[in-house]
Protein backbone atom coordinates (compact mmCIF):
# COMPACT_ATOMS: atom_id res chain seq x y z
CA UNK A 1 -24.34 -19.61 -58.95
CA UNK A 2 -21.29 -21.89 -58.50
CA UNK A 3 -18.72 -18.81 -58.89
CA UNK A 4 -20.94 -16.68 -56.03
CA UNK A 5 -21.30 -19.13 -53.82
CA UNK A 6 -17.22 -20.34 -54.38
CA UNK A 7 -16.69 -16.61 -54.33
CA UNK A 8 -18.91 -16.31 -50.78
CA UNK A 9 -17.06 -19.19 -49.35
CA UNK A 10 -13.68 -17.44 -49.91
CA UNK A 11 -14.66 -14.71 -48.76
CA UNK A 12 -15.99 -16.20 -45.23
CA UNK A 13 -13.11 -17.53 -44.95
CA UNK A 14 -10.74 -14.44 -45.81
CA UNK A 15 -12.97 -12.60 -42.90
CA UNK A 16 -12.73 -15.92 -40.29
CA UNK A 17 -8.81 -16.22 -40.65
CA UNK A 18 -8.71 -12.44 -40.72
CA UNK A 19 -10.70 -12.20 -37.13
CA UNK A 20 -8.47 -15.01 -36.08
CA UNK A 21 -5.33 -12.75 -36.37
CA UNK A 22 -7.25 -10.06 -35.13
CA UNK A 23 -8.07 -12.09 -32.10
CA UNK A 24 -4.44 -13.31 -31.62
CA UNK A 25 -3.49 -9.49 -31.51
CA UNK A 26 -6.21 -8.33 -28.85
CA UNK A 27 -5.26 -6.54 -25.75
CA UNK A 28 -4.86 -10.34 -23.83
CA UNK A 29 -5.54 -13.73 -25.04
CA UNK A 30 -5.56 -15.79 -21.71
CA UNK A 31 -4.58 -18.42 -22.91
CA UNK A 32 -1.47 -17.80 -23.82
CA UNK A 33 -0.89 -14.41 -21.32
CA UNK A 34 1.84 -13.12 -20.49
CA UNK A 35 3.72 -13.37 -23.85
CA UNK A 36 5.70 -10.33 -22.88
CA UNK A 37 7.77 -8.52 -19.48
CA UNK A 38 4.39 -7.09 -17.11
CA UNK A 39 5.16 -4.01 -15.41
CA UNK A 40 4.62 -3.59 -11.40
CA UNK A 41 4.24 0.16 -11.27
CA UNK A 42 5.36 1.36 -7.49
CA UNK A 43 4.48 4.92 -6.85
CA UNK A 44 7.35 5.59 -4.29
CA UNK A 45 10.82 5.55 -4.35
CA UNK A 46 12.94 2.74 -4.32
CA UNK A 47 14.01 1.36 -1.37
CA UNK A 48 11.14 2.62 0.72
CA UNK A 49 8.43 -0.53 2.37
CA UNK A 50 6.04 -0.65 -0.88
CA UNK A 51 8.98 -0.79 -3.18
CA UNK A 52 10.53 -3.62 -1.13
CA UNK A 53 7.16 -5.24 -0.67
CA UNK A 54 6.66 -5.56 -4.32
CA UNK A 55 10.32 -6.48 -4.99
CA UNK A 56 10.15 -9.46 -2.83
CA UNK A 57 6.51 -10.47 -4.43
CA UNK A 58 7.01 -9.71 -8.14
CA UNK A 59 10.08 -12.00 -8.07
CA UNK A 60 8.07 -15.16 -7.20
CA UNK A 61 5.90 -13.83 -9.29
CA UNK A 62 7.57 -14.06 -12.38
CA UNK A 63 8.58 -17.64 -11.76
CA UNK A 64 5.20 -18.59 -11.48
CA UNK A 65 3.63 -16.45 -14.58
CA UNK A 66 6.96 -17.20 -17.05
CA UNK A 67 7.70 -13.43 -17.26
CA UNK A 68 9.26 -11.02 -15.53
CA UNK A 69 7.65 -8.38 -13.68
CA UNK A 70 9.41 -5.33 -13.99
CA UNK A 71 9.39 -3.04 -11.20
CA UNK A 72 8.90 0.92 -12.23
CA UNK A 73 9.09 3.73 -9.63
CA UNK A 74 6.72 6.52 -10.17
CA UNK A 75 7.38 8.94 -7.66
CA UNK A 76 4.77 12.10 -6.49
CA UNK A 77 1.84 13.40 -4.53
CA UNK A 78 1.69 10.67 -2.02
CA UNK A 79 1.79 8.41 -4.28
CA UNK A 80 -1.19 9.31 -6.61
CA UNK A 81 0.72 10.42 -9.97
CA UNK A 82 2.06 6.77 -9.98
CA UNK A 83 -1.31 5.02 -9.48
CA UNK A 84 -3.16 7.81 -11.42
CA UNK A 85 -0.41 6.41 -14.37
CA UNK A 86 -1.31 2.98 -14.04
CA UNK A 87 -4.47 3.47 -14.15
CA UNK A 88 -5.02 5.08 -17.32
CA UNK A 89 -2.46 1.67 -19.38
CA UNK A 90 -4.93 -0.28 -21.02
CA UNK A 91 -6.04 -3.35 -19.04
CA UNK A 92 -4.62 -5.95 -20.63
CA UNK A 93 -2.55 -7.58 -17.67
CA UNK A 94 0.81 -5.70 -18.58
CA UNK A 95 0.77 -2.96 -16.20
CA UNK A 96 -0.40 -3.62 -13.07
CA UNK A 97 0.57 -1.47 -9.97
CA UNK A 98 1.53 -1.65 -6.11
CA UNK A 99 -0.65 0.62 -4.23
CA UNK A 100 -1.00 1.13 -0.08
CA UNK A 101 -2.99 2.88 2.29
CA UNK A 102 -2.50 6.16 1.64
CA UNK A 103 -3.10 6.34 -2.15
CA UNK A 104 -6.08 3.66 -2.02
CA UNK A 105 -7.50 4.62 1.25
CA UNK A 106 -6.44 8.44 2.42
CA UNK A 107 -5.80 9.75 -1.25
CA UNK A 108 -9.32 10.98 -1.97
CA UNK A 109 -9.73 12.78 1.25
CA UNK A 110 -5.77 15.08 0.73
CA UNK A 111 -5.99 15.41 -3.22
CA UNK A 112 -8.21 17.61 -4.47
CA UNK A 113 -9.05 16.34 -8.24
CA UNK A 114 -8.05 13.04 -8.08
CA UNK A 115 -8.06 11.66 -10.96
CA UNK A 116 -9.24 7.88 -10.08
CA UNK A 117 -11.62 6.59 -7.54
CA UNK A 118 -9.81 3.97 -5.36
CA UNK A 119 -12.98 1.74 -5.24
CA UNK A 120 -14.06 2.15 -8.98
CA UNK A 121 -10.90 3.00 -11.24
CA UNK A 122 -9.16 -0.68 -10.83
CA UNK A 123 -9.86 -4.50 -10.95
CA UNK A 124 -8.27 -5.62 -7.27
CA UNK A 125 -5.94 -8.03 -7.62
CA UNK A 126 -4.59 -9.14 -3.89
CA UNK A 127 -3.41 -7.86 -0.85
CA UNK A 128 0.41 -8.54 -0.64
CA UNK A 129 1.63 -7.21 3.01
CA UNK A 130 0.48 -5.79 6.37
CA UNK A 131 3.33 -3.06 7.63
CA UNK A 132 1.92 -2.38 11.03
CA UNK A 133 2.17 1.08 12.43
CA UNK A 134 4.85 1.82 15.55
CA UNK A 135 3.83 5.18 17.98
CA UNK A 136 7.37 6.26 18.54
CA UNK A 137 9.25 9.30 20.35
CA UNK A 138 12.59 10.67 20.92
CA UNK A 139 14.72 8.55 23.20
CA UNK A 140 14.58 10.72 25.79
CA UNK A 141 10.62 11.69 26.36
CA UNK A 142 10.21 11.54 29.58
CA UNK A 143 7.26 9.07 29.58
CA UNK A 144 7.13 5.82 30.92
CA UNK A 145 4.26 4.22 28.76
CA UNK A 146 1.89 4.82 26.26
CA UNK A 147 -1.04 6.39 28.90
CA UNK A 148 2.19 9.16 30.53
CA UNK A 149 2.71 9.50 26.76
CA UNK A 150 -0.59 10.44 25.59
CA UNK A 151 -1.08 12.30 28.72
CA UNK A 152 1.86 14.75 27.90
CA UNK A 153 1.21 14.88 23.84
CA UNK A 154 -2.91 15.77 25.22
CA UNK A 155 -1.45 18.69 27.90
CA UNK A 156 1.89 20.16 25.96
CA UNK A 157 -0.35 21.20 22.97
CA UNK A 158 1.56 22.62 20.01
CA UNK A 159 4.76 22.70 22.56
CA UNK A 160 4.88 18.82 21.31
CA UNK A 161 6.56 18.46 17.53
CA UNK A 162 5.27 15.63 15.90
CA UNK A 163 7.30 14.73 12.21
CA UNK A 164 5.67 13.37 9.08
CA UNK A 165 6.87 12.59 6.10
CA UNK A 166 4.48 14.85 3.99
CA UNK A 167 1.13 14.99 2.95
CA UNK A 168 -0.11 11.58 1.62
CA UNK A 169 2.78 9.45 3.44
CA UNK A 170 1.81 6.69 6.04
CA UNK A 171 3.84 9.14 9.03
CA UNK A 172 1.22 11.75 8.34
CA UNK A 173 -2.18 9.59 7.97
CA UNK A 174 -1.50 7.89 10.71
CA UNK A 175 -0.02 10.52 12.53
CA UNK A 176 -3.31 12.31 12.48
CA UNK A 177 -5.41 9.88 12.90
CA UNK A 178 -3.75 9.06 16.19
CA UNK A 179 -3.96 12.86 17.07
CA UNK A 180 -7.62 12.52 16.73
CA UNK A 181 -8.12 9.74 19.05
CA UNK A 182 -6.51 10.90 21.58
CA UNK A 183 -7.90 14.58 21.18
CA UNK A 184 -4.06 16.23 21.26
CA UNK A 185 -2.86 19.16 18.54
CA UNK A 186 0.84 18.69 18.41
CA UNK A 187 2.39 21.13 15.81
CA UNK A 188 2.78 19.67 12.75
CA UNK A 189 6.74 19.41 11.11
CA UNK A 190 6.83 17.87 7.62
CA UNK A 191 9.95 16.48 6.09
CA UNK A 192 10.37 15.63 2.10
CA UNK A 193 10.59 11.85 3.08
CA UNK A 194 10.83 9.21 6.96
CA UNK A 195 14.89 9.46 6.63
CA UNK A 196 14.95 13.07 7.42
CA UNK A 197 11.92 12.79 9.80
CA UNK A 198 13.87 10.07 10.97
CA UNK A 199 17.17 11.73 11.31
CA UNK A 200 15.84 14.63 13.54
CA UNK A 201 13.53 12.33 15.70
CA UNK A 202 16.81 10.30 16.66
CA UNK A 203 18.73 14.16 16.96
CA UNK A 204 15.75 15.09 19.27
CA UNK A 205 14.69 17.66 17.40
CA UNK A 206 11.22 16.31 17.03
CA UNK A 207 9.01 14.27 19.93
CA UNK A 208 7.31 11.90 17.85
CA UNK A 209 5.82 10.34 14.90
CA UNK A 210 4.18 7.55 14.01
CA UNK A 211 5.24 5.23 11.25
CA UNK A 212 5.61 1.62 9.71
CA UNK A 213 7.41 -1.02 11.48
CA UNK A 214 9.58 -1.48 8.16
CA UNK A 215 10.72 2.14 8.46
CA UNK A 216 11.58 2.31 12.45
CA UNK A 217 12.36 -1.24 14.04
CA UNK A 218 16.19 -0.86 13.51
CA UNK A 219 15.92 2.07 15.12
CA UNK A 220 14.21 0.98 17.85
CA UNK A 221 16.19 -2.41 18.46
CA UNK A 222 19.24 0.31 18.37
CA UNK A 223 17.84 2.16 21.24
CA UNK A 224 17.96 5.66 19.30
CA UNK A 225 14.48 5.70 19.50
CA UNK A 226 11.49 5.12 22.11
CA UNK A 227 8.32 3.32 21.03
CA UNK A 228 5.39 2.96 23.22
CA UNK A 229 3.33 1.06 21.10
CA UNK A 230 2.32 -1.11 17.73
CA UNK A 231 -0.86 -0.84 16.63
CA UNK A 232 -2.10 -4.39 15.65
CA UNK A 233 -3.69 -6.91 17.61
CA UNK A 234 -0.99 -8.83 18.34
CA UNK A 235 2.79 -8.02 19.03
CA UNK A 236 4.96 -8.37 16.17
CA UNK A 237 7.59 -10.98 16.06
CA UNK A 238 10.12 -8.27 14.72
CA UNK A 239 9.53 -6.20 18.31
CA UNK A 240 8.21 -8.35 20.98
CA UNK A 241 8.60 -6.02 23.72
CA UNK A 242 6.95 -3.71 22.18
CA UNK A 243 3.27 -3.65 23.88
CA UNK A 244 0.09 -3.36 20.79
CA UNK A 245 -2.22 0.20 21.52
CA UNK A 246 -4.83 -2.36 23.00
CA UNK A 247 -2.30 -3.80 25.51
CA UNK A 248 -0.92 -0.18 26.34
CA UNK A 249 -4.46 1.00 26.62
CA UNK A 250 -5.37 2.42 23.56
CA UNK A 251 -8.25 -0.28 22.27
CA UNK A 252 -9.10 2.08 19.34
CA UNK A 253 -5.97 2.71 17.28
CA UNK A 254 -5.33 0.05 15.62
CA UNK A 255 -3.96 0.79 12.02
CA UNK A 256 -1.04 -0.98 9.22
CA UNK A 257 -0.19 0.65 6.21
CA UNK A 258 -0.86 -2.62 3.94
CA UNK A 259 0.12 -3.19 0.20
CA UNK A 260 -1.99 -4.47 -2.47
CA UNK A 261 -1.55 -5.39 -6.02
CA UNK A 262 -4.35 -3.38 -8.32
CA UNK A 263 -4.89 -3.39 -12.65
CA UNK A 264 -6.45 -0.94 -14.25
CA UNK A 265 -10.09 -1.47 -14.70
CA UNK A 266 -11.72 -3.67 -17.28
CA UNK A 267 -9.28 -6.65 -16.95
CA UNK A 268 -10.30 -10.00 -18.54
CA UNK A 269 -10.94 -12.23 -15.80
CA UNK A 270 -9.00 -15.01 -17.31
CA UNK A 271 -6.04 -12.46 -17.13
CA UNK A 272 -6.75 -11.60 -13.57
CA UNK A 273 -7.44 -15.13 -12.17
CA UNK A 274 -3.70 -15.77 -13.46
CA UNK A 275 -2.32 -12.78 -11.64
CA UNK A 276 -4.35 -13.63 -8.38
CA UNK A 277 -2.82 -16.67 -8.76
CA UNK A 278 0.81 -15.91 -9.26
CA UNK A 279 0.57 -13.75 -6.11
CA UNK A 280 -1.10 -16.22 -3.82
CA UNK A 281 1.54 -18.62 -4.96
CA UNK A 282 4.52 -16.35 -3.55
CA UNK A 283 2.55 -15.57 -0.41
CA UNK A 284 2.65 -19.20 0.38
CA UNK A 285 6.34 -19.64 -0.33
CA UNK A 286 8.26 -19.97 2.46
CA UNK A 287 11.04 -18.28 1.13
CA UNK A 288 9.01 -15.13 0.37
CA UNK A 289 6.79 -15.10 3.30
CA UNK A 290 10.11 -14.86 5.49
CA UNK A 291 11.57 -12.06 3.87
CA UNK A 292 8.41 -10.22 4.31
CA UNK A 293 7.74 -11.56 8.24
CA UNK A 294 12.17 -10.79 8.94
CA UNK A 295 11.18 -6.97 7.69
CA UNK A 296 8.52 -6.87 10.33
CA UNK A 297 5.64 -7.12 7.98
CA UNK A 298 2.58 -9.34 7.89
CA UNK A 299 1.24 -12.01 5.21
CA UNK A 300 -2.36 -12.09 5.09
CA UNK A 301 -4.30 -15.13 5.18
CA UNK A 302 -5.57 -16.43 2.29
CA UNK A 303 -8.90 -15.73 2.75
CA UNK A 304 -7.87 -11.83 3.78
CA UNK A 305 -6.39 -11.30 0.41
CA UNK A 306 -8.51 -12.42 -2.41
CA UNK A 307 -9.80 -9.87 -4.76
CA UNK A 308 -13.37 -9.55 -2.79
CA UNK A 309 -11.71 -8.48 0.29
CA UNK A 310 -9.32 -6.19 -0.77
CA UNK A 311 -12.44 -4.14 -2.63
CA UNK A 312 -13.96 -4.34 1.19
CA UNK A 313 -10.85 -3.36 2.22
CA UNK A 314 -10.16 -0.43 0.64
CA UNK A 315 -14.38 0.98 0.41
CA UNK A 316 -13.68 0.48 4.35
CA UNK A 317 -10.78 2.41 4.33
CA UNK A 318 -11.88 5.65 2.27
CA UNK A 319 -14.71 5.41 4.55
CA UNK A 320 -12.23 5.63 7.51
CA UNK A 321 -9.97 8.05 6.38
CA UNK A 322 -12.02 10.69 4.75
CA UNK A 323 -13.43 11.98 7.83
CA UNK A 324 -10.47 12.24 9.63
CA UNK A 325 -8.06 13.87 7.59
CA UNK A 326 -10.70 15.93 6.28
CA UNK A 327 -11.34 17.63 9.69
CA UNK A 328 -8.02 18.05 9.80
CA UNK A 329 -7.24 19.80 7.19
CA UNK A 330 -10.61 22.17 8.02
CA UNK A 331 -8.87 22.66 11.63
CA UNK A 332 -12.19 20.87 13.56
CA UNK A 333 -11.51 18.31 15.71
């Protein structure tokens, strides 16, 4: 009996040291997370807002967590071969991922087969940054203000040339979902990307677009563009004589192309507390909150960007979108 039981014992405690080790090797130990570089997947190019966004953030970040967060630019469909990426790492707090309006709000409604559900594929982490959308036109469109502008966009019909930066990007969302408010059917020229959309707007080759603030402000303060209207309820520091849609008499457009820091679903809460952390502490840094603010963005209040309501958020904003873009793309108003 004394050799079983001495045999038992060392066997228990073979199996509880073993399941120790096993447990030091799991997917993330919170205590001790991150032991290792996280990666901030961005589904756009660099350079573009959401890539800048998530520069400025993930380097307070990585003060604040010990590591560094790597950025990684996945480029494609709007966005969604990025995100679809990120979703499918395992969620263990090393890949986490940058995503926007378009591929956590419009996505759904432009990609047939999607292969992630915006509301049910990921473990929110935070909204990061507000990039409010500008109504702009060629320098030389002949309108005075928003209400002449809307007037002649309604009556010119496909006469008027509106640019977007293809399907999925901000330019085009929003682009149509200011079409529809206003009950006008421009025709539609898309560009591989806002510089070339850009380019030809300023050449007068195109009447209009709509787009982020980040993408069109120097343009605007430059005078090679016209814009009529931001559409936020309140002017943004970046353009202050710039009127918001409510002001310029447009009370229902009101739209920003915000960013938001997802993980792939099934994160340990531990794990995400620390990342929610890390990104509320750079969105309260001075330092970081001006770089955003000088680019013409917004920082969202602390109580705006919590993990709770950025899952309202974006449920609110497939509910939004779908609709829209999906009469579009049917041809029904």
């Amino acid at each position: 009996m004394k050799i079983t039981l001495t045999r038992g014992l060392r066997s228990l405690s073979l199996a509880a040291a073993f399941g120790a080790v096993l447990g030091l090797a799991g997917p993330a130990r919170a205590d001790t997370y991150p032991q290792r570089p996280i990666t901030m997947v961005v589904p756009f190019a660099a350079g573009g807002p959401t890539d800048v966004v998530a520069r400025i953030v993930a380097e307070h970040m990585s003060r604040s967590l010990g590591q560094q967060v790597v950025i990684e630019n996945v480029t494609g469909a709007g966005g969604t071969t990025g995100i679809t990426r990120a979703a499918q790492a395992a969620p263990d707090g090393y890949t986490i991922m940058m995503g926007h309006m378009g591929t956590h709000g419009a996505a759904p409604a432009l990609f047939k087969g999607l292969k992630y559900d915006p509301a049910k594929s990921f473990d929110p982490i935070g909204m990061a940054a507000g990039t409010p959308i500008v109504i702009v036109a060629r320098k030389d469109f002949a309108a005075a203000d928003l209400k002449a502008f809307i007037a002649a966009v309604k009556s010119g019909g496909p006469s008027i040339n509106q640019a977007h930066a293809g399907v999925g990007s901000v330019s085009h969302s929003t682009g149509i979902l200011f079409d529809a408010k206003v009950g006008a059917k421009p025709t539609l020229v898309v560009y591989r990307g806002t510089g070339p959309a850009l380019n030809d707007l300023m050449a007068g080759q195109v009447d209009f677009m709509t787009d982020q603030i980040v993408n069109v402000a120097p343009q605007i303060t430059g005078g090679t563009i016209k814009a009529y209207a931001i559409a936020t309820p309140e002017r943004s520091p970046a353009l202050p004589d710039v009127p918001t849609t409510r002001e310029a008499g447009l009370d229902d457009y009101e739209v920003s192309a915000w960013n938001a820091v997802f993980a792939p679903k099934g994160l340990p809460k531990e794990v995400a507390a620390k990342l929610e952390a890390a990104l509320g502490k750079a969105l309260e840094d001075e330092t970081t909150r001006k770089r955003i603010l000088d680019l013409g963005g917004t920082v969202p209040a602390s109580a705006e960007r919590g993990p709770a309501a950025l899952q309202t958020l974006v449920e609110s904003e497939v509910a939004r979108w779908t609709p829209v873009l999906r009469a579009a793309a049917d041809g029904t108003p």
